[in-house]
C-alpha atoms as a PDB file:
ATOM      1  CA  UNK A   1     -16.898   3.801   9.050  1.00  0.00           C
ATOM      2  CA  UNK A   2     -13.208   4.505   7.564  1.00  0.00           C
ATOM      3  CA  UNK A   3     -12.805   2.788   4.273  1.00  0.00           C
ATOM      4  CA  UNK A   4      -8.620   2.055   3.823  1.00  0.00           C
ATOM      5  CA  UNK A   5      -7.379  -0.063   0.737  1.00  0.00           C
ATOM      6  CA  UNK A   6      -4.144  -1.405   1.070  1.00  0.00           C
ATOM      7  CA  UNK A   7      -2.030  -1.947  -1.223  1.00  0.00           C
ATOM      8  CA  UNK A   8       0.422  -5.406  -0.783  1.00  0.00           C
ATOM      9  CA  UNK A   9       3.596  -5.371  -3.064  1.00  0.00           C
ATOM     10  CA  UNK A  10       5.964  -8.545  -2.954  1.00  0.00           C
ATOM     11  CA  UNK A  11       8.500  -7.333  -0.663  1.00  0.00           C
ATOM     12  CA  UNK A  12       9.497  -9.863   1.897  1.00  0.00           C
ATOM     13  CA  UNK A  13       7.453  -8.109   4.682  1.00  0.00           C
ATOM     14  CA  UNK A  14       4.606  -9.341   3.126  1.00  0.00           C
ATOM     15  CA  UNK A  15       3.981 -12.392   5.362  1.00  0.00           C
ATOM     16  CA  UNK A  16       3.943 -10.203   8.634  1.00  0.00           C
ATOM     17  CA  UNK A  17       1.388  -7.676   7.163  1.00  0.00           C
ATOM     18  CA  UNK A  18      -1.559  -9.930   6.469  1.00  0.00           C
ATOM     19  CA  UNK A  19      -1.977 -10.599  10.276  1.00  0.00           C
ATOM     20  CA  UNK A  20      -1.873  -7.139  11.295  1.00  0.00           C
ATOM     21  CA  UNK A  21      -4.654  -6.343   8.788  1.00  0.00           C
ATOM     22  CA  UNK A  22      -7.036  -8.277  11.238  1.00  0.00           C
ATOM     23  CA  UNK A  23      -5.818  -5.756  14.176  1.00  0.00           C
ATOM     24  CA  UNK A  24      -5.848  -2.426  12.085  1.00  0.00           C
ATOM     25  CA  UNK A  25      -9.689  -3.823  11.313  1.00  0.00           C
ATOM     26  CA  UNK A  26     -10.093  -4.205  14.914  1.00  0.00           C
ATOM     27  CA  UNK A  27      -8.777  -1.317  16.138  1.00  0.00           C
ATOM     28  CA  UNK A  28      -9.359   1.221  13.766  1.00  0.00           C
ATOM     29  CA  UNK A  29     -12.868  -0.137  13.167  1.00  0.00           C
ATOM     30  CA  UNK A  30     -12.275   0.315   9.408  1.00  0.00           C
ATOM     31  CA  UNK A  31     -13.833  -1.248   6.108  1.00  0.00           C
ATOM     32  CA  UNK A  32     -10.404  -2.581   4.301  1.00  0.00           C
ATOM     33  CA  UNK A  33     -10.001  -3.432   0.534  1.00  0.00           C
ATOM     34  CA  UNK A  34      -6.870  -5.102  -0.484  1.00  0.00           C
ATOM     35  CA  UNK A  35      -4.955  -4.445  -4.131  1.00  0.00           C
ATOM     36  CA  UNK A  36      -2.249  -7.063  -4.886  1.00  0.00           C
ATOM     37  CA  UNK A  37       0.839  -6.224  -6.967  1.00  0.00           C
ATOM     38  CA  UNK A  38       2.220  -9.090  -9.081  1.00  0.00           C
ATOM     39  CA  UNK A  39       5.082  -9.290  -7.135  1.00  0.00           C
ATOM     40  CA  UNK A  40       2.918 -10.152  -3.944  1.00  0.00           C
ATOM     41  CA  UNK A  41       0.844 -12.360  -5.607  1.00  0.00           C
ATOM     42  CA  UNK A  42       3.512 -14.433  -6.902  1.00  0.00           C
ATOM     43  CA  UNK A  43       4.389 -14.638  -2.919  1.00  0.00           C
ATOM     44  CA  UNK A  44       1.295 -15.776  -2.387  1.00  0.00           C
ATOM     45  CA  UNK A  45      -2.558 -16.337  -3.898  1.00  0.00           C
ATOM     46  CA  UNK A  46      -4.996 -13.682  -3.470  1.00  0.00           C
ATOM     47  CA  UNK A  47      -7.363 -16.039  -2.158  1.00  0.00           C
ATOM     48  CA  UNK A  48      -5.211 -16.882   0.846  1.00  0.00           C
ATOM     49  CA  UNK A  49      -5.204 -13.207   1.768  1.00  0.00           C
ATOM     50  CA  UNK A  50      -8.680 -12.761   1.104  1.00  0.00           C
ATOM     51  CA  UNK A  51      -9.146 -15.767   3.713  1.00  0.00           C
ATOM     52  CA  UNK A  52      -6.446 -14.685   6.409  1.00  0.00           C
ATOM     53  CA  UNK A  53      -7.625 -11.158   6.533  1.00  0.00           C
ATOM     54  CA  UNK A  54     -11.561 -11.351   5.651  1.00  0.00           C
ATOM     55  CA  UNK A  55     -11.139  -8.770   2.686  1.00  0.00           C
ATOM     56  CA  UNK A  56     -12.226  -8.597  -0.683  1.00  0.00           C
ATOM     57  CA  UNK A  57      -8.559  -8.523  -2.658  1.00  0.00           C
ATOM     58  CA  UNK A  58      -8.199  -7.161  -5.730  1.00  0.00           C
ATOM     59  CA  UNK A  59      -5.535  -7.922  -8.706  1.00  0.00           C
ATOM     60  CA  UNK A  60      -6.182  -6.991 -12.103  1.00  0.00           C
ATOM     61  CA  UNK A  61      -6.433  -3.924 -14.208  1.00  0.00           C
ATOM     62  CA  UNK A  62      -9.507  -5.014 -16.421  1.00  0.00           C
ATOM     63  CA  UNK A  63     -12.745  -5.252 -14.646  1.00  0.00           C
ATOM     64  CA  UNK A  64     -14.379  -8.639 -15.188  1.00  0.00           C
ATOM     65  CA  UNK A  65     -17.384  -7.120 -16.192  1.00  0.00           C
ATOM     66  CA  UNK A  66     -17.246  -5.993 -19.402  1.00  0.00           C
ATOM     67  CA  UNK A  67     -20.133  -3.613 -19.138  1.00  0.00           C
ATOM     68  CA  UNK A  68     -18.709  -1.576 -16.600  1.00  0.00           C
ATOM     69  CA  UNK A  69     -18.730   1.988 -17.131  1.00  0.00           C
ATOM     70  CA  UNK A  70     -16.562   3.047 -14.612  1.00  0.00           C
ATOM     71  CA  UNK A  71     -12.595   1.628 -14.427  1.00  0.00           C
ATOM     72  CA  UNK A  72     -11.899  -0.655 -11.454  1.00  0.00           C
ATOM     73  CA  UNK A  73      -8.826   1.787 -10.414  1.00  0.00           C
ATOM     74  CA  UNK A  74     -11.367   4.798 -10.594  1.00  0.00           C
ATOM     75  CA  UNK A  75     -13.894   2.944  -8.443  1.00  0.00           C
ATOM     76  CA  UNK A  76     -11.201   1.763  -5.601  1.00  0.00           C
ATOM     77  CA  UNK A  77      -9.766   5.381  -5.830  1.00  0.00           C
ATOM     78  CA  UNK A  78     -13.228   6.681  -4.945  1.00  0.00           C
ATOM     79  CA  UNK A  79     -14.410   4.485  -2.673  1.00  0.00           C
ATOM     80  CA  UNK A  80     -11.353   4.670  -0.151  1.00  0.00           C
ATOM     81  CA  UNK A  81     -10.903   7.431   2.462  1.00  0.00           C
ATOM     82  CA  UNK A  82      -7.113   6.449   3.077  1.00  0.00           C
ATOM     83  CA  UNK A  83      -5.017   4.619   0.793  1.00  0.00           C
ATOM     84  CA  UNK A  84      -1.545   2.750   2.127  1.00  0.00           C
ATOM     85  CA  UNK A  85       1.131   0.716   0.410  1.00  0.00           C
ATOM     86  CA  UNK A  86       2.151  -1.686   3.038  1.00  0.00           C
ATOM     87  CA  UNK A  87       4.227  -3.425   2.486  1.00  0.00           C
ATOM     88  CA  UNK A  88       6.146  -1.339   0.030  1.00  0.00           C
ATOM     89  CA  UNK A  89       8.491  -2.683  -2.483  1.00  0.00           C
ATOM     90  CA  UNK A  90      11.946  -0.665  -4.074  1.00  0.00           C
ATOM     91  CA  UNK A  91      10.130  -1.599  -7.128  1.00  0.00           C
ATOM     92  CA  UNK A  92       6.738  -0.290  -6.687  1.00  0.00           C
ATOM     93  CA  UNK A  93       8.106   2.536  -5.099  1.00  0.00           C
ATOM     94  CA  UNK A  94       9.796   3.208  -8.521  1.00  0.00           C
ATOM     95  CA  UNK A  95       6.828   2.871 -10.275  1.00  0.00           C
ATOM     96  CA  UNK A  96       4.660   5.345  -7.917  1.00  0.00           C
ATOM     97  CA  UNK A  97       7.755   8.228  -8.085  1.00  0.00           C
ATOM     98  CA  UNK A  98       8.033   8.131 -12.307  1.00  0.00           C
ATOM     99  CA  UNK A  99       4.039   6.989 -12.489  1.00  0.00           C
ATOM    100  CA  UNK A 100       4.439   3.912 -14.349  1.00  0.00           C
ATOM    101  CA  UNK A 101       0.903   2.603 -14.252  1.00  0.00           C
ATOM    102  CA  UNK A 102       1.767  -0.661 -15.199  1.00  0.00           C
ATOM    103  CA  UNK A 103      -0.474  -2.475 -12.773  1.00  0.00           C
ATOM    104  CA  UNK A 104      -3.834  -2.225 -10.773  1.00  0.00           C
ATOM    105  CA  UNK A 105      -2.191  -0.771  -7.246  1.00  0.00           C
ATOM    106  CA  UNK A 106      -0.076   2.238  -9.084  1.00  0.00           C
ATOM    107  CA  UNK A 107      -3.036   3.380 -11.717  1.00  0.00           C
ATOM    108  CA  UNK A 108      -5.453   3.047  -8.350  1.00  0.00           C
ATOM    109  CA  UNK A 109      -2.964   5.196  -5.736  1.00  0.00           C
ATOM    110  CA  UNK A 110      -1.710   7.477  -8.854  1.00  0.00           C
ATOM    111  CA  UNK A 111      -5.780   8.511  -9.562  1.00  0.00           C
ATOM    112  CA  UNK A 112      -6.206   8.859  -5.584  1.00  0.00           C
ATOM    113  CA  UNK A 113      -6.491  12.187  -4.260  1.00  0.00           C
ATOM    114  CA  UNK A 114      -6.938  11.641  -0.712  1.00  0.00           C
ATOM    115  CA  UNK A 115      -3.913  11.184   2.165  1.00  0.00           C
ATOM    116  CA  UNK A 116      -1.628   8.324   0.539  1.00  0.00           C
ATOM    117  CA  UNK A 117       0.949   6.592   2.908  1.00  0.00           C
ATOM    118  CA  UNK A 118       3.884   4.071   2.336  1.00  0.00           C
ATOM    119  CA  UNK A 119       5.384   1.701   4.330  1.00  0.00           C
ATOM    120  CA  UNK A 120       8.638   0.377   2.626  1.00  0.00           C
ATOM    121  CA  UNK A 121       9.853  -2.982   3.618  1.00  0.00           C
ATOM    122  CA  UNK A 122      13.148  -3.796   1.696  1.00  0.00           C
ATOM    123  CA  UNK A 123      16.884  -4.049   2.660  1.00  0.00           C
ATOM    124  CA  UNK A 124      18.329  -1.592   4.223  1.00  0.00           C
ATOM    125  CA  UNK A 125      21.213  -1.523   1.360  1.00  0.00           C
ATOM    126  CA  UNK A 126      18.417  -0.781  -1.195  1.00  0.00           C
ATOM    127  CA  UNK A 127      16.484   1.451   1.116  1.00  0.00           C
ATOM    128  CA  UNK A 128      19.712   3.907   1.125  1.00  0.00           C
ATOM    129  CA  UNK A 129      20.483   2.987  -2.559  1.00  0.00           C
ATOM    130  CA  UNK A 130      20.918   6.528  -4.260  1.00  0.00           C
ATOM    131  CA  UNK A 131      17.588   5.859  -7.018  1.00  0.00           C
ATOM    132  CA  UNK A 132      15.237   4.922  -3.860  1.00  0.00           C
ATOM    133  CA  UNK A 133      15.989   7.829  -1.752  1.00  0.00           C
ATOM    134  CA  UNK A 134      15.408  10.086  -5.160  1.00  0.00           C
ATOM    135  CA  UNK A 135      12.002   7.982  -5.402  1.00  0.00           C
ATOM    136  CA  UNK A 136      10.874   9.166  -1.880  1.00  0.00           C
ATOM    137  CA  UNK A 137      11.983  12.165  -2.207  1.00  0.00           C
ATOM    138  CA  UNK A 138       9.768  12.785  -5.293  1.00  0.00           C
ATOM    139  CA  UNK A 139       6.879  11.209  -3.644  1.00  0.00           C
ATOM    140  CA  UNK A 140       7.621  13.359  -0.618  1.00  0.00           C
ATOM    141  CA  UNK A 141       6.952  16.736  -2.423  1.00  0.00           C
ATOM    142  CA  UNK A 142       3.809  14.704  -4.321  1.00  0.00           C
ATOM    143  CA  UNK A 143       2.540  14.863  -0.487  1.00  0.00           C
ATOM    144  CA  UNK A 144       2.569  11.036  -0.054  1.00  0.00           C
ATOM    145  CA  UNK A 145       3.665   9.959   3.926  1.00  0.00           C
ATOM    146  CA  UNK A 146       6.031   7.460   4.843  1.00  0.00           C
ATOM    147  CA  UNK A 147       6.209   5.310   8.003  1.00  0.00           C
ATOM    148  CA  UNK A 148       9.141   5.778   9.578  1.00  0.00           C
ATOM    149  CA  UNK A 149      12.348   6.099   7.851  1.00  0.00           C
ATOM    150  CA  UNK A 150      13.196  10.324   8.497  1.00  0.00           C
ATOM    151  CA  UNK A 151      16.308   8.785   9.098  1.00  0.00           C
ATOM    152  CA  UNK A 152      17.863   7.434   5.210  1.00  0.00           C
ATOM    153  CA  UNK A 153      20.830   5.697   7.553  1.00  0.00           C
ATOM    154  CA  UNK A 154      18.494   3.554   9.431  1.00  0.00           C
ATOM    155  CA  UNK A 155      15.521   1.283   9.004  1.00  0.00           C
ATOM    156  CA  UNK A 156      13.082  -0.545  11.423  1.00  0.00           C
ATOM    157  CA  UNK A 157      13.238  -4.025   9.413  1.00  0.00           C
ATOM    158  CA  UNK A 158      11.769  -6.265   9.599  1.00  0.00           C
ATOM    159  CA  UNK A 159       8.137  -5.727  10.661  1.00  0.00           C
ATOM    160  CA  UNK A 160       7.137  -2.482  12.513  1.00  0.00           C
ATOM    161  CA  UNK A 161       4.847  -2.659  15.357  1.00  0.00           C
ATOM    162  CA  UNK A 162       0.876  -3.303  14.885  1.00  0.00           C
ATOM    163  CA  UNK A 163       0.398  -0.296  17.098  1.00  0.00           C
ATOM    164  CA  UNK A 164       2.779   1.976  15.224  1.00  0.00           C
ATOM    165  CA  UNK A 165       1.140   1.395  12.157  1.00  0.00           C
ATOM    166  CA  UNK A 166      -2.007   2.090  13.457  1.00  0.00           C
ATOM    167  CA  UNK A 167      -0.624   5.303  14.444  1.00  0.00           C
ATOM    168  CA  UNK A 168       0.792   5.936  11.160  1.00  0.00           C
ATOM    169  CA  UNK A 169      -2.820   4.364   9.604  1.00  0.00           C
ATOM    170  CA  UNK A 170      -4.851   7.349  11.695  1.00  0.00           C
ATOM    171  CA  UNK A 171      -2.449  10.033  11.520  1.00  0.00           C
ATOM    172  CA  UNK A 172      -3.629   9.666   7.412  1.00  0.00           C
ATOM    173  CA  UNK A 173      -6.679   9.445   8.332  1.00  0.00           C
ATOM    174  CA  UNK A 174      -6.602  12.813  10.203  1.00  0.00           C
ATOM    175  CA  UNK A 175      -5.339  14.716   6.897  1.00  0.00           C
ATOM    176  CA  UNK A 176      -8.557  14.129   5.011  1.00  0.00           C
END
């Protein structure tokens, strides 16, 4: 079985995500994982998407067991096959390109070696803003994948398909 973690940023995509994560789980037959930026869950409580989508959802940087040996961003690295920001915020795209690990979901995809993807979700006017398209480009020639978006004049806002993103989800999954 695929393992994917997904990670949810508070972009205001979010809503339309969490249903689709019941499809991808359906249709890619995958174990799923769920890391929550701040942003998202000030959009809306972990436990709600832990509910909706049947996942366990992660959201902080400090494991609650303090005799862990291993860090909770180590352990989620390893554990995933695919890894996928969806959806993707200007901001934690920012934090990804200069590798700001100022939260669980960057220090988790920054220590991941295997296929990373992004899905932004933002407004158009700051998906062509001069600093994003810099962002992606950096990420770009890190070897992360986008969804979409080979065009920087145009942007498929606001929700993509399910089915597209399950392309997008296995075409990852295809690089291991």
């Amino acid at each position: 079985m695929i393992k994917l973690l997904i990670g949810m940023c508070g972009s205001i995509g979010l809503l339309s995500f969490i249903p689709q994560i019941a499809f991808w789980r359906k249709i890619i037959t995958t174990e799923i994982q769920i890391i929550m930026s701040i942003g998202a869950q000030n959009m809306i409580p972990p436990t709600t998407v832990s509910l909706a989508t049947g996942c366990k959802v992660y959201t902080d940087i400090f494991p609650v067991d303090p005799i862990r040996t291993v860090a909770t961003h180590v352990e989620l690295s390893d554990w995933a096959d695919t890894l996928i920001v969806a959806p993707c915020s200007a901001n934690t795209l920012s934090r990804l390109a200069s590798g700001a690990c100022s939260d669980l979901l960057s220090l988790t995809f920054l220590s991941a070696i295997q296929p990373r993807g992004i899905v932004p979700n933002m407004h158009p006017r700051m998906w062509r803003a001069t600093p994003t398209q810099r962002n992606v480009d950096i990420l770009r020639s890190d070897g992360w994948h986008f969804y979409g978006f080979e065009n920087k004049n145009s942007i498929d806002l606001p929700n993509p398909s399910p089915e597209s993103l399950v392309n997008f989800i296995s075409h990852l999954m295809e690089k291991q």
